[in-house]
PDB file of N, CA and C in Angstrom:
ATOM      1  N   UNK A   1       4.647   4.104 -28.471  1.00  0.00           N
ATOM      2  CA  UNK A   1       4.007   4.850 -27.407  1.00  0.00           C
ATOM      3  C   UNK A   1       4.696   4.503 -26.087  1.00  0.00           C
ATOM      4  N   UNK A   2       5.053   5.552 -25.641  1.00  0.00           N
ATOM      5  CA  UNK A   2       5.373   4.943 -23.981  1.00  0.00           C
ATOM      6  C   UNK A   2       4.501   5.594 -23.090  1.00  0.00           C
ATOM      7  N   UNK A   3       4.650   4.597 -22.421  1.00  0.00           N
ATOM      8  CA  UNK A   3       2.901   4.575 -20.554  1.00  0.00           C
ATOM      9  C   UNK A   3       4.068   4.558 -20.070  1.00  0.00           C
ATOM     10  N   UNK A   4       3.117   5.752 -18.868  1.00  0.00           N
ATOM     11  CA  UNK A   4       3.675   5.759 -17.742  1.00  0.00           C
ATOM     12  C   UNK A   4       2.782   5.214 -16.195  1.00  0.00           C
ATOM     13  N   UNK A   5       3.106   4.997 -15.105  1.00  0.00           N
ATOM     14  CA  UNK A   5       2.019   4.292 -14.327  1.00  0.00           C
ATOM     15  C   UNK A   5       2.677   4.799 -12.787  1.00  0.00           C
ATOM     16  N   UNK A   6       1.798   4.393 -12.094  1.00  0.00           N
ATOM     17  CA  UNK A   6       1.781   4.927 -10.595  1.00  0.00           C
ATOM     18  C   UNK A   6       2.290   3.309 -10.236  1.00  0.00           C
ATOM     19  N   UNK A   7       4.006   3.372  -9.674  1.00  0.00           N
ATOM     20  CA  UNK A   7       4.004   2.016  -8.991  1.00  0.00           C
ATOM     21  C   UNK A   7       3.837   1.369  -8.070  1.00  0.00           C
ATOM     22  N   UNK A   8       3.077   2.361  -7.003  1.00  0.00           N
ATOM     23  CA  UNK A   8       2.430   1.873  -5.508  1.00  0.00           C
ATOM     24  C   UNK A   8       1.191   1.472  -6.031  1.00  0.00           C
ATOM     25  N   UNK A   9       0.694   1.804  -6.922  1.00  0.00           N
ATOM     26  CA  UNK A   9      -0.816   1.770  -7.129  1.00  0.00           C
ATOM     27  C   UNK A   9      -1.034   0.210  -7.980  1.00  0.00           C
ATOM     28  N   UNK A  10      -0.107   0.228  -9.222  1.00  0.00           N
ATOM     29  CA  UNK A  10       0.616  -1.400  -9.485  1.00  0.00           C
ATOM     30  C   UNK A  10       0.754  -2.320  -8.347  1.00  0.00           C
ATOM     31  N   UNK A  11       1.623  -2.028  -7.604  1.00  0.00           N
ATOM     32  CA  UNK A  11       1.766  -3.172  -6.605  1.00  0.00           C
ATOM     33  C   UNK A  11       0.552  -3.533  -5.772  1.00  0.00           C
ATOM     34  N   UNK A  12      -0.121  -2.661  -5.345  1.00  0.00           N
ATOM     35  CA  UNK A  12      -1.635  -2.870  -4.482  1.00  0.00           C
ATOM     36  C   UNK A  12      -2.775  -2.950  -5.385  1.00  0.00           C
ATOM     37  N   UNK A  13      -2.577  -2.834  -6.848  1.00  0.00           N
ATOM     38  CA  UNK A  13      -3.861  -3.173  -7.278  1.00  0.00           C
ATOM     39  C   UNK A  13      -3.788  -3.690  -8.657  1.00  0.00           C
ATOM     40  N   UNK A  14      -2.671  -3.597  -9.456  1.00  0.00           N
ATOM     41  CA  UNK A  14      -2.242  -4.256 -10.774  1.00  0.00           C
ATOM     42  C   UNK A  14      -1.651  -3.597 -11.754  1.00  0.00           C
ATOM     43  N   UNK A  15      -1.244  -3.644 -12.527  1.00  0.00           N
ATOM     44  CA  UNK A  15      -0.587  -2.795 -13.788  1.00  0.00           C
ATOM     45  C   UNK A  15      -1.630  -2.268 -14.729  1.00  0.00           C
ATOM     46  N   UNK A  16      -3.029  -2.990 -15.007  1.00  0.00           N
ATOM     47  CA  UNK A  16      -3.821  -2.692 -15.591  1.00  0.00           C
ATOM     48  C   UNK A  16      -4.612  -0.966 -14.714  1.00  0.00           C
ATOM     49  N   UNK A  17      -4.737  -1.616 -13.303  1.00  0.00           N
ATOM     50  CA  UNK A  17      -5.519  -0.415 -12.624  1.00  0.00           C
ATOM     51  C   UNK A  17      -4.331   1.100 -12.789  1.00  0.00           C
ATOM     52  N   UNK A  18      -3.112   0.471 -13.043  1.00  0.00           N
ATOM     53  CA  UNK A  18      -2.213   2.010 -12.636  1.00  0.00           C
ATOM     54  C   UNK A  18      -2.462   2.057 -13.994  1.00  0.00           C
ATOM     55  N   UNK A  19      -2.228   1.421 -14.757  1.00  0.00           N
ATOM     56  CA  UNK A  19      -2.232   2.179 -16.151  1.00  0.00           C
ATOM     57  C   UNK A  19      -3.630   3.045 -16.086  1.00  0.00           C
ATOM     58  N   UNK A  20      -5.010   2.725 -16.089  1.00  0.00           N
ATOM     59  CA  UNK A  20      -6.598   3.330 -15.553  1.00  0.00           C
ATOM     60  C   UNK A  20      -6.256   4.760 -15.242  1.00  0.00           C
ATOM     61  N   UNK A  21      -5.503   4.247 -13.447  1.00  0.00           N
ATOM     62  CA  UNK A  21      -5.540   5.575 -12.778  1.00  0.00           C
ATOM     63  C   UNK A  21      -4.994   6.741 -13.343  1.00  0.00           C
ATOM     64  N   UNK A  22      -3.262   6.435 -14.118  1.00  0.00           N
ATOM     65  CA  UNK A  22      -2.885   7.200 -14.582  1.00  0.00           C
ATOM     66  C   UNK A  22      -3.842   8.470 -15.644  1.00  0.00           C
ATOM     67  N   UNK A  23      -4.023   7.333 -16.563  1.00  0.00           N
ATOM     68  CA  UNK A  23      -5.096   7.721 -17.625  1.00  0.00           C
ATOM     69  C   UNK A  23      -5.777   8.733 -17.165  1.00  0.00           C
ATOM     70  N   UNK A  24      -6.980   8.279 -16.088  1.00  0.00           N
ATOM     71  CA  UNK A  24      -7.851   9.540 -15.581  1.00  0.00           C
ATOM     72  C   UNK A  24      -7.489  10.342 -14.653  1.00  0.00           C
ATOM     73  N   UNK A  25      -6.374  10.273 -14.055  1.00  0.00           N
ATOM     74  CA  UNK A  25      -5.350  11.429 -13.564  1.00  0.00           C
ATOM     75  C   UNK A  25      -4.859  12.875 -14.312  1.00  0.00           C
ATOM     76  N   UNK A  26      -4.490  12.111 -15.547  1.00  0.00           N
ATOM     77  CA  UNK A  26      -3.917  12.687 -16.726  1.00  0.00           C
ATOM     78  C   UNK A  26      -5.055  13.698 -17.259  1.00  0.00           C
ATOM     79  N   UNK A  27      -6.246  13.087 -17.368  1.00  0.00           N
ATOM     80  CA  UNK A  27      -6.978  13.973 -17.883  1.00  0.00           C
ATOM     81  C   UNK A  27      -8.304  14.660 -17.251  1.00  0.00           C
ATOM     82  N   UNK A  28      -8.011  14.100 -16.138  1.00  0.00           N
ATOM     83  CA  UNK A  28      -8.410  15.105 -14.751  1.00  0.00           C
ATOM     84  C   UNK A  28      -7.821  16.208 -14.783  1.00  0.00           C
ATOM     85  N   UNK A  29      -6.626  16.415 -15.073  1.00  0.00           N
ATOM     86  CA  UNK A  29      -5.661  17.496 -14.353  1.00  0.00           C
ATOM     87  C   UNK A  29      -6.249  18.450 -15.836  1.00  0.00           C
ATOM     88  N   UNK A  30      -6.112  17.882 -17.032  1.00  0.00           N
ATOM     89  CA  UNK A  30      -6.447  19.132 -17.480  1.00  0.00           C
ATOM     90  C   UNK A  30      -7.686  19.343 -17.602  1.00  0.00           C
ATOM     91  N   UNK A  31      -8.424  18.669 -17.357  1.00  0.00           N
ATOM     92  CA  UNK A  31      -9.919  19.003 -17.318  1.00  0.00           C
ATOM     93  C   UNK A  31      -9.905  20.686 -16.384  1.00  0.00           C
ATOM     94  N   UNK A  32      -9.378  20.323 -15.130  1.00  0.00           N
ATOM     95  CA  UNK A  32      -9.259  21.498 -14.005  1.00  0.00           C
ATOM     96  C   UNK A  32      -8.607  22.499 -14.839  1.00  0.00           C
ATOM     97  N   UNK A  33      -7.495  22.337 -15.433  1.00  0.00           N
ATOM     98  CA  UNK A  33      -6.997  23.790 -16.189  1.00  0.00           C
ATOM     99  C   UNK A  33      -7.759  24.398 -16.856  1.00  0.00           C
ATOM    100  N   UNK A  34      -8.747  23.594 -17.938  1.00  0.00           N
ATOM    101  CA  UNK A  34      -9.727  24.049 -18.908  1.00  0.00           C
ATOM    102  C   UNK A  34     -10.828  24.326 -18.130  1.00  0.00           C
ATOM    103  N   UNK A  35     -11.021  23.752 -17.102  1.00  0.00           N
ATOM    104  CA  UNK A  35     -12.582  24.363 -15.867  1.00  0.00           C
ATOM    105  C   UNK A  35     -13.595  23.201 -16.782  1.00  0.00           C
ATOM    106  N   UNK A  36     -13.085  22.554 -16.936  1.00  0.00           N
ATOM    107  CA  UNK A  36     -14.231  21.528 -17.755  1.00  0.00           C
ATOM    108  C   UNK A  36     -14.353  20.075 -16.891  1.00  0.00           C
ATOM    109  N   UNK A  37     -15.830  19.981 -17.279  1.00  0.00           N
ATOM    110  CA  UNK A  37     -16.578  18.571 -16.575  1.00  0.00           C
ATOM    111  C   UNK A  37     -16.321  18.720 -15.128  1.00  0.00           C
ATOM    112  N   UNK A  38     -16.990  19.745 -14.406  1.00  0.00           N
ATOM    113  CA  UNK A  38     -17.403  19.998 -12.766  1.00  0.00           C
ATOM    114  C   UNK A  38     -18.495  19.957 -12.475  1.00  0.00           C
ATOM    115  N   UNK A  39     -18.483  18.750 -11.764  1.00  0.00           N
ATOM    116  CA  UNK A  39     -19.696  18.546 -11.118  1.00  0.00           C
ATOM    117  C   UNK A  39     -19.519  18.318  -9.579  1.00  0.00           C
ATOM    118  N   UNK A  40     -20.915  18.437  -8.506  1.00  0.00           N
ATOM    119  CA  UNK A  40     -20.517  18.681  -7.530  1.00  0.00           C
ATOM    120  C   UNK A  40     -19.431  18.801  -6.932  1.00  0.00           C
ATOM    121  N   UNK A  41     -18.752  20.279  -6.917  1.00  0.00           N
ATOM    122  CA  UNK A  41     -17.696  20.688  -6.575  1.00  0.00           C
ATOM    123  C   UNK A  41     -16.227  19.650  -7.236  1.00  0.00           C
ATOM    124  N   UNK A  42     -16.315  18.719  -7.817  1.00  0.00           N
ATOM    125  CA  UNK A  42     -15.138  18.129  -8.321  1.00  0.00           C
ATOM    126  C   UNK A  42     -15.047  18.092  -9.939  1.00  0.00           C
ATOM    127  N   UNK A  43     -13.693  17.792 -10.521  1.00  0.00           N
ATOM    128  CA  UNK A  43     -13.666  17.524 -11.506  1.00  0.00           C
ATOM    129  C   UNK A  43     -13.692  16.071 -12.047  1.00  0.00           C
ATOM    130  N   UNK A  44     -14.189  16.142 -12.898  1.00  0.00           N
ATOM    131  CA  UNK A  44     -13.779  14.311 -13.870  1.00  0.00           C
ATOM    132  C   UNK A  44     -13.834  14.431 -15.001  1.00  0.00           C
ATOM    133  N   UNK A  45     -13.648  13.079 -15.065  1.00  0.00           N
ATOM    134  CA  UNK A  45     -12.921  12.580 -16.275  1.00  0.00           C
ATOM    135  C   UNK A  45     -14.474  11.825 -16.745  1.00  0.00           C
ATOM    136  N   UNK A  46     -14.797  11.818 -18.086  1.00  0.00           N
ATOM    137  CA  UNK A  46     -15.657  10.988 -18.719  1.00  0.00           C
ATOM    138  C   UNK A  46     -15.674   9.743 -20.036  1.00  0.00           C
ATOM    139  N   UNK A  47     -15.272   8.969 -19.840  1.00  0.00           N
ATOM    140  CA  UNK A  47     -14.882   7.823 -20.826  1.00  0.00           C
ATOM    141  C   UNK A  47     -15.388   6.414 -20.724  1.00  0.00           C
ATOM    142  N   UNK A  48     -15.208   5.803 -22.014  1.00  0.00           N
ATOM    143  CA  UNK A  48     -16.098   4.591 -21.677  1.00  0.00           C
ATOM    144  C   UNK A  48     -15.477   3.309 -21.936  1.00  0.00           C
ATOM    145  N   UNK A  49     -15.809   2.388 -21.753  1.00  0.00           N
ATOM    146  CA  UNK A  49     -15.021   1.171 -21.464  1.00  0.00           C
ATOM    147  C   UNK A  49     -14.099   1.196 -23.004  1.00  0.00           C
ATOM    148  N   UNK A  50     -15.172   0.987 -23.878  1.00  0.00           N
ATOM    149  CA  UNK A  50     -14.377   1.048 -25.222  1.00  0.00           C
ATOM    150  C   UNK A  50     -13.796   2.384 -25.454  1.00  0.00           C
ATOM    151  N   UNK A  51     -13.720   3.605 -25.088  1.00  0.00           N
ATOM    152  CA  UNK A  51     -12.492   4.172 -25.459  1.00  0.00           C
ATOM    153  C   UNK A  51     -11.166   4.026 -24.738  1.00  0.00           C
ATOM    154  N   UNK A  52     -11.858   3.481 -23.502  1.00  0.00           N
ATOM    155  CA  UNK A  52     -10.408   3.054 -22.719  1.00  0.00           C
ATOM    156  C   UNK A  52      -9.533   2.393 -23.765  1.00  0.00           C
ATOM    157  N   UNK A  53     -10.330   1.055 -24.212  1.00  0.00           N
ATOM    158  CA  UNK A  53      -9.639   0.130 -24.793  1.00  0.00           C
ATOM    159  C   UNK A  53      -9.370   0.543 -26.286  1.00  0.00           C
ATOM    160  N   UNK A  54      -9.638   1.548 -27.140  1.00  0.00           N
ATOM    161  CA  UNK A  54      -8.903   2.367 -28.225  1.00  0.00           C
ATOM    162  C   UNK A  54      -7.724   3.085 -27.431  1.00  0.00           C
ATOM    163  N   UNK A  55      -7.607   3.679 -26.247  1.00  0.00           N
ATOM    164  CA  UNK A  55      -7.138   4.752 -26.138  1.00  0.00           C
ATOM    165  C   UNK A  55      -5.491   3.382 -25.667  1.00  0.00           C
ATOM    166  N   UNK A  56      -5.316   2.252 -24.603  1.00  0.00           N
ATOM    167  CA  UNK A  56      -4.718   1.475 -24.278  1.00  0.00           C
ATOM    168  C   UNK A  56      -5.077   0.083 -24.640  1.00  0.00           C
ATOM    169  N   UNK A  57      -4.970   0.199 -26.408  1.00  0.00           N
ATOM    170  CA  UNK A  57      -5.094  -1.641 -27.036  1.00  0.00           C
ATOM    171  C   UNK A  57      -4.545  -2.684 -26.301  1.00  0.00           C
ATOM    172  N   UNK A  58      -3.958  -2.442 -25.424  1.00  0.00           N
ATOM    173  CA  UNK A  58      -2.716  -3.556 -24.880  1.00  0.00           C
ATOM    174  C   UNK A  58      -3.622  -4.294 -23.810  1.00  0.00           C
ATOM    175  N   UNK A  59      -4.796  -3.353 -23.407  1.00  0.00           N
ATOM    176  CA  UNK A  59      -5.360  -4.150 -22.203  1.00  0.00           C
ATOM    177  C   UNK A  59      -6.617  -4.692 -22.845  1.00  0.00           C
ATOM    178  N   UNK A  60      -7.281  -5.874 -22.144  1.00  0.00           N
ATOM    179  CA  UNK A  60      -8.743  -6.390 -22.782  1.00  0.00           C
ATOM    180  C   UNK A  60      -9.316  -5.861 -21.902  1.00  0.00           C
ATOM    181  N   UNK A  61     -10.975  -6.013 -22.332  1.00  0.00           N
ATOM    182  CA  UNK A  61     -12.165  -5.891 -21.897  1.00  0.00           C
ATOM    183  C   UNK A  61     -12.339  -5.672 -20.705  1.00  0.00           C
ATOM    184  N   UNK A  62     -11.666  -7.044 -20.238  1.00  0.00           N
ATOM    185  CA  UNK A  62     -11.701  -7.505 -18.673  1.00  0.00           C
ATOM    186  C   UNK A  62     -10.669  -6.985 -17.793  1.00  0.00           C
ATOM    187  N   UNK A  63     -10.075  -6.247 -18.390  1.00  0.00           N
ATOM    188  CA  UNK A  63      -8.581  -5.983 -17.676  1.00  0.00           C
ATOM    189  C   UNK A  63      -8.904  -4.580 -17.235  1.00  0.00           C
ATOM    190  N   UNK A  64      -9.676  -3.645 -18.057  1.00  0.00           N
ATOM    191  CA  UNK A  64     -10.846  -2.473 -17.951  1.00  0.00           C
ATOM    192  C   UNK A  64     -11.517  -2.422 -16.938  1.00  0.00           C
ATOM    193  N   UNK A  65     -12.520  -3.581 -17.284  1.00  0.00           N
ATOM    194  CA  UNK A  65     -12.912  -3.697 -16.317  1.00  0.00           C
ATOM    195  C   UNK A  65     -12.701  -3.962 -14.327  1.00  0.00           C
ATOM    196  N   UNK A  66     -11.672  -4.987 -14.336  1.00  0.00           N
ATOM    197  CA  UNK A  66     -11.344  -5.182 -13.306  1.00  0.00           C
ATOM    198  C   UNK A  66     -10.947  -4.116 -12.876  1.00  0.00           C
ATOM    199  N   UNK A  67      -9.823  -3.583 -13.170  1.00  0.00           N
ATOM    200  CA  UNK A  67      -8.735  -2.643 -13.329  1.00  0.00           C
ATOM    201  C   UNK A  67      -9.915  -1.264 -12.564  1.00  0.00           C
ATOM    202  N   UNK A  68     -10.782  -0.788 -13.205  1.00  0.00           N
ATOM    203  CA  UNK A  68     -12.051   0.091 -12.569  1.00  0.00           C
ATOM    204  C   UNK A  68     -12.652  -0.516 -11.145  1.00  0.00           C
ATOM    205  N   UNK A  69     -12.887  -1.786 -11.318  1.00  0.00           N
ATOM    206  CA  UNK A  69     -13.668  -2.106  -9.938  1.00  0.00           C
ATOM    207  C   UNK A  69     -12.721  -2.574  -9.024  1.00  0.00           C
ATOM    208  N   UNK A  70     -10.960  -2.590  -9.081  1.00  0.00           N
ATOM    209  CA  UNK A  70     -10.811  -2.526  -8.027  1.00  0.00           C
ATOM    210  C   UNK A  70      -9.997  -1.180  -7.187  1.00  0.00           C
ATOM    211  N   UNK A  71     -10.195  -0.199  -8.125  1.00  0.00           N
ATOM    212  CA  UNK A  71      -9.762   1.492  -7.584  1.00  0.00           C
ATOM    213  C   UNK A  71     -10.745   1.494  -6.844  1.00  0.00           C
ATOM    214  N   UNK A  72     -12.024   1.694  -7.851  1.00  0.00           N
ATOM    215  CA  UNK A  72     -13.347   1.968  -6.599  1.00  0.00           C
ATOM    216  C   UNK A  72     -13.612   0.803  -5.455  1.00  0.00           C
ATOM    217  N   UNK A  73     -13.654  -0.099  -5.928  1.00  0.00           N
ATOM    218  CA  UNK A  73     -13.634  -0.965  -4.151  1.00  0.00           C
ATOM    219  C   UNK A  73     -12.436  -0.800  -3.082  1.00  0.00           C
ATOM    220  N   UNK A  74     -11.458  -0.100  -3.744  1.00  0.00           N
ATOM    221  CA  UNK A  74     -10.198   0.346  -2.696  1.00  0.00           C
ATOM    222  C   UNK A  74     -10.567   1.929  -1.662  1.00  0.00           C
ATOM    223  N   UNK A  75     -11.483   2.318  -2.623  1.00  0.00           N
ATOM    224  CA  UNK A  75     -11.674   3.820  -2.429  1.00  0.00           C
ATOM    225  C   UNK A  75     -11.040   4.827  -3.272  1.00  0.00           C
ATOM    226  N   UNK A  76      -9.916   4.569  -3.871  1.00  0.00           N
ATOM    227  CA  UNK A  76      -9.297   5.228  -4.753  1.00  0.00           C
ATOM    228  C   UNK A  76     -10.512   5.923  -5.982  1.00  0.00           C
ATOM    229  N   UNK A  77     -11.034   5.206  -6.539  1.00  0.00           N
ATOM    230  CA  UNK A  77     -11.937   6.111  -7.871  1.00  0.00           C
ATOM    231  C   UNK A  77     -13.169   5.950  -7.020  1.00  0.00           C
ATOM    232  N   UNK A  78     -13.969   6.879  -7.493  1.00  0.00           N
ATOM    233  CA  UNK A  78     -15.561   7.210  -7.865  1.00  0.00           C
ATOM    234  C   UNK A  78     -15.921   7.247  -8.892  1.00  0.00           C
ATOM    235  N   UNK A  79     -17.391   6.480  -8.867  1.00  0.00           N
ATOM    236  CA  UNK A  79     -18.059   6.555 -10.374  1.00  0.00           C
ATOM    237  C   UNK A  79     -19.336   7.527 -10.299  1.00  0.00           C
ATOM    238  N   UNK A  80     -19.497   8.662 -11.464  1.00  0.00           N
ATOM    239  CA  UNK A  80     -20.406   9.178 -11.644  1.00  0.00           C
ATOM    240  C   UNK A  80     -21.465   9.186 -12.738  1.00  0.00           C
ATOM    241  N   UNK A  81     -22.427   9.504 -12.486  1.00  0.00           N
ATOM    242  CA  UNK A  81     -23.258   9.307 -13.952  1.00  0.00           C
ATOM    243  C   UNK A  81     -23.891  10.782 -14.261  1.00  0.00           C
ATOM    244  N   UNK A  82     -23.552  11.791 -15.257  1.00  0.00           N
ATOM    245  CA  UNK A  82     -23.743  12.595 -15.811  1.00  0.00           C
ATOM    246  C   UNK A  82     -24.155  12.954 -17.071  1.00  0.00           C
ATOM    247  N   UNK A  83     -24.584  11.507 -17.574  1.00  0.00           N
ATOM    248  CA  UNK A  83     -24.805  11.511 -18.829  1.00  0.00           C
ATOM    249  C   UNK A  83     -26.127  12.365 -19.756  1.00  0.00           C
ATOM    250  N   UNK A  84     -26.189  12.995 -20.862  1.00  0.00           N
ATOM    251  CA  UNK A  84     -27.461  13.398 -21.614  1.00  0.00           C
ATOM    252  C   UNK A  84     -28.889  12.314 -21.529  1.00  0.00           C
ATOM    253  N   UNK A  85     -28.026  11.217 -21.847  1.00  0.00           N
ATOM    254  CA  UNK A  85     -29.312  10.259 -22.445  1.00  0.00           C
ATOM    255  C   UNK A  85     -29.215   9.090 -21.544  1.00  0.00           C
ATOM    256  N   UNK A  86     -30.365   8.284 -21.067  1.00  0.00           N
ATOM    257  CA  UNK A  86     -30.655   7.115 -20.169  1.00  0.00           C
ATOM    258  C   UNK A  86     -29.665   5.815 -21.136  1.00  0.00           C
ATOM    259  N   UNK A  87     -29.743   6.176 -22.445  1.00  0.00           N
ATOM    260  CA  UNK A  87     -28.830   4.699 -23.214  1.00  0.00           C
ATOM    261  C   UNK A  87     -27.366   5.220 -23.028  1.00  0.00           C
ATOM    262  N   UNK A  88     -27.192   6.166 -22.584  1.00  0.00           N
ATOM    263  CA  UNK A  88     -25.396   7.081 -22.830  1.00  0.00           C
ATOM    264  C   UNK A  88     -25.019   6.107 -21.369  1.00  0.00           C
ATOM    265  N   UNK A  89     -24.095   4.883 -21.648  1.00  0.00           N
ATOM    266  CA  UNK A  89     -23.318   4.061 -20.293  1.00  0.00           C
ATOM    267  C   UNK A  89     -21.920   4.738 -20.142  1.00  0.00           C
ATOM    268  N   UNK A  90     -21.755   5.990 -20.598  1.00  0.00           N
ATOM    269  CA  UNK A  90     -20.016   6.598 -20.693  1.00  0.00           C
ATOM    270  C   UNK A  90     -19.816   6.958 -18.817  1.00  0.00           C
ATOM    271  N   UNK A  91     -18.800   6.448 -18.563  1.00  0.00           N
ATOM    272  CA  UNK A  91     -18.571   5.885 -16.867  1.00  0.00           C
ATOM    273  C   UNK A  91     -17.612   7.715 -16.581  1.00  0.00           C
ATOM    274  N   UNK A  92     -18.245   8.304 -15.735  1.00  0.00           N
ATOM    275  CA  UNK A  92     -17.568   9.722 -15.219  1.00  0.00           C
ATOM    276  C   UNK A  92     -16.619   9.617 -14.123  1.00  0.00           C
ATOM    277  N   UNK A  93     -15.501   9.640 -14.087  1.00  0.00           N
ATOM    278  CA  UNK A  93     -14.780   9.042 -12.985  1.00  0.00           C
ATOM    279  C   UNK A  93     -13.879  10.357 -12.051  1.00  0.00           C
ATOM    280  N   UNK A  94     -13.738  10.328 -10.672  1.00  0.00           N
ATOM    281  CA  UNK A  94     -12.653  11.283 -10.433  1.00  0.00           C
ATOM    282  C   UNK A  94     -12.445  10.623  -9.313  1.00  0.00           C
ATOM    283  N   UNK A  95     -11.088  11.069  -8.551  1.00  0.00           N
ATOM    284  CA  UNK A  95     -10.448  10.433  -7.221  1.00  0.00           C
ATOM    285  C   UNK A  95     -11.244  10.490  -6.188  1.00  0.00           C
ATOM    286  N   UNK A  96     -11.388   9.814  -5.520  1.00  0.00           N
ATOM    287  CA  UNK A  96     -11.748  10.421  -3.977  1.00  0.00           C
ATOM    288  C   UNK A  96     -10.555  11.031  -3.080  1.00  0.00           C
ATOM    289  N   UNK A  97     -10.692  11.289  -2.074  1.00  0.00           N
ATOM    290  CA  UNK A  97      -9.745  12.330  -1.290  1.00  0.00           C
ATOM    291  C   UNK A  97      -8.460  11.271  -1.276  1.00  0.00           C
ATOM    292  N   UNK A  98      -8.754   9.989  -0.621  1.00  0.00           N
ATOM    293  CA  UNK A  98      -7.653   9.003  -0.760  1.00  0.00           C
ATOM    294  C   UNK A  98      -6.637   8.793  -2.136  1.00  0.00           C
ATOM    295  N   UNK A  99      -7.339   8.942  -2.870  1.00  0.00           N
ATOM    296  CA  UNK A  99      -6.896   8.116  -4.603  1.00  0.00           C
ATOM    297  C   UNK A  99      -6.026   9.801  -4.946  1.00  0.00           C
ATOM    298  N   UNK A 100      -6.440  11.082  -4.917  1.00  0.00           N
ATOM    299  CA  UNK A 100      -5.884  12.210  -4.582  1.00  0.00           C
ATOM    300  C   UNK A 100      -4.538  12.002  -4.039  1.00  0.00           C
ATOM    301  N   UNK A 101      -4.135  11.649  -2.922  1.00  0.00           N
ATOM    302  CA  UNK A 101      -3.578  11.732  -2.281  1.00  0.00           C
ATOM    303  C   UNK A 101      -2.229  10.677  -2.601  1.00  0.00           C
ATOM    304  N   UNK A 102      -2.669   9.310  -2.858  1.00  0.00           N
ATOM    305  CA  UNK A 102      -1.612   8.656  -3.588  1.00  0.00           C
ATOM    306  C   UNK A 102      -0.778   9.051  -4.687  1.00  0.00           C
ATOM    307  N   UNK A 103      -1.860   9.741  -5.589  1.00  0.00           N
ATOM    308  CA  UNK A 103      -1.727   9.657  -6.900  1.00  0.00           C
ATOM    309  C   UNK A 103      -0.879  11.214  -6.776  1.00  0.00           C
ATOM    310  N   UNK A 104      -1.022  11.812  -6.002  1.00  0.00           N
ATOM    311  CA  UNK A 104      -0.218  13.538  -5.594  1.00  0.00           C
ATOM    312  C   UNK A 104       1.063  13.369  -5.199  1.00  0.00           C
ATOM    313  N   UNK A 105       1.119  12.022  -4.036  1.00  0.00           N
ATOM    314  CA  UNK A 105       2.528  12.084  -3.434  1.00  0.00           C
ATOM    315  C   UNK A 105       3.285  10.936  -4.339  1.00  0.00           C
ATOM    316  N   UNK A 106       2.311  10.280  -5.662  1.00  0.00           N
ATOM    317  CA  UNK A 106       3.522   9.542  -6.432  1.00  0.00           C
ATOM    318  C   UNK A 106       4.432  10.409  -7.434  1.00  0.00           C
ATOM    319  N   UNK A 107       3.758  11.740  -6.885  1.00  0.00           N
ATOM    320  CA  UNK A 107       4.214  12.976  -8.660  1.00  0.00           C
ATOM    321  C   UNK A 107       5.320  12.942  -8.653  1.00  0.00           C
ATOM    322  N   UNK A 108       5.861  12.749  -7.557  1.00  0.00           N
ATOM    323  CA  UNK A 108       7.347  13.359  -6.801  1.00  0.00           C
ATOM    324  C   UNK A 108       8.517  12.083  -7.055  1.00  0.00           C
ATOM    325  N   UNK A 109       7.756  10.698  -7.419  1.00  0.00           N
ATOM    326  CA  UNK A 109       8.281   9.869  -7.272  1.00  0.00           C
ATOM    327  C   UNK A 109       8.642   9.486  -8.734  1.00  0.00           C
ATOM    328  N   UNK A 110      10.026   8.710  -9.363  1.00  0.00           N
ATOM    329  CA  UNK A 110      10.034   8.254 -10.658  1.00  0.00           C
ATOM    330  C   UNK A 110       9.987   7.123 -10.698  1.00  0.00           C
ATOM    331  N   UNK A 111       8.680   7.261 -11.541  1.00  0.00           N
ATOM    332  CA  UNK A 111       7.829   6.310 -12.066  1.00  0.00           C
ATOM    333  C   UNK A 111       8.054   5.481 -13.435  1.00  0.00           C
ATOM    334  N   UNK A 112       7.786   4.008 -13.715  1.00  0.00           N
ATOM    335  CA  UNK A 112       8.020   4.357 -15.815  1.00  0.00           C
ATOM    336  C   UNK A 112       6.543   3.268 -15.360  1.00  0.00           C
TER     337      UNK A 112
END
């Protein structure tokens, strides 16, 4: 498998968080093509700690974790809760205008 990652976003916040951002970048974008998972006026992404960690074995628990709380304490991610059921913990995530904006002007940039 080869990952790809945002390397401004690596350097200011870790390899674990760019690998994250990428991830829900990736499937942000087609969420918007398909018109799927819009909620107040934005799109996201919906996934949960453990599919993170099926989807990228390479990272642990904690690396998930961190990796999430420090986009959103940067401002970069938002967390939403959209779930069916009060036991459903699946974490809804999309950029804020900032995390947008990095993650737009790294498109241009080559990345591995």
């Amino acid at each position: 498998m080869i990952q790809k990652f945002n390397t401004g976003i690596a350097r200011r916040y870790g390899i674990a968080a760019a690998l994250l951002a990428e991830a829900i970048w990736t499937e942000i974008k087609e969420n918007e093509f398909h018109g799927r998972c819009q909620y107040d006026g934005e799109t996201w992404m919906c996934c949960s700690r453990k599919m993170f960690l099926i989807r990228m074995p390479y990272l642990t628990k904690h690396m998930v974790s961190t990796g999430l709380a420090r986009l959103k304490r940067a401002g970069v991610l938002i967390k939403g809760e959209w779930n069916k059921g009060q036991s459903d913990r699946t974490g809804w995530y999309t950029f804020t205008p900032y995390g947008r904006k990095v993650m737009e002007e790294s498109e241009d940039e080559d990345y591995a």
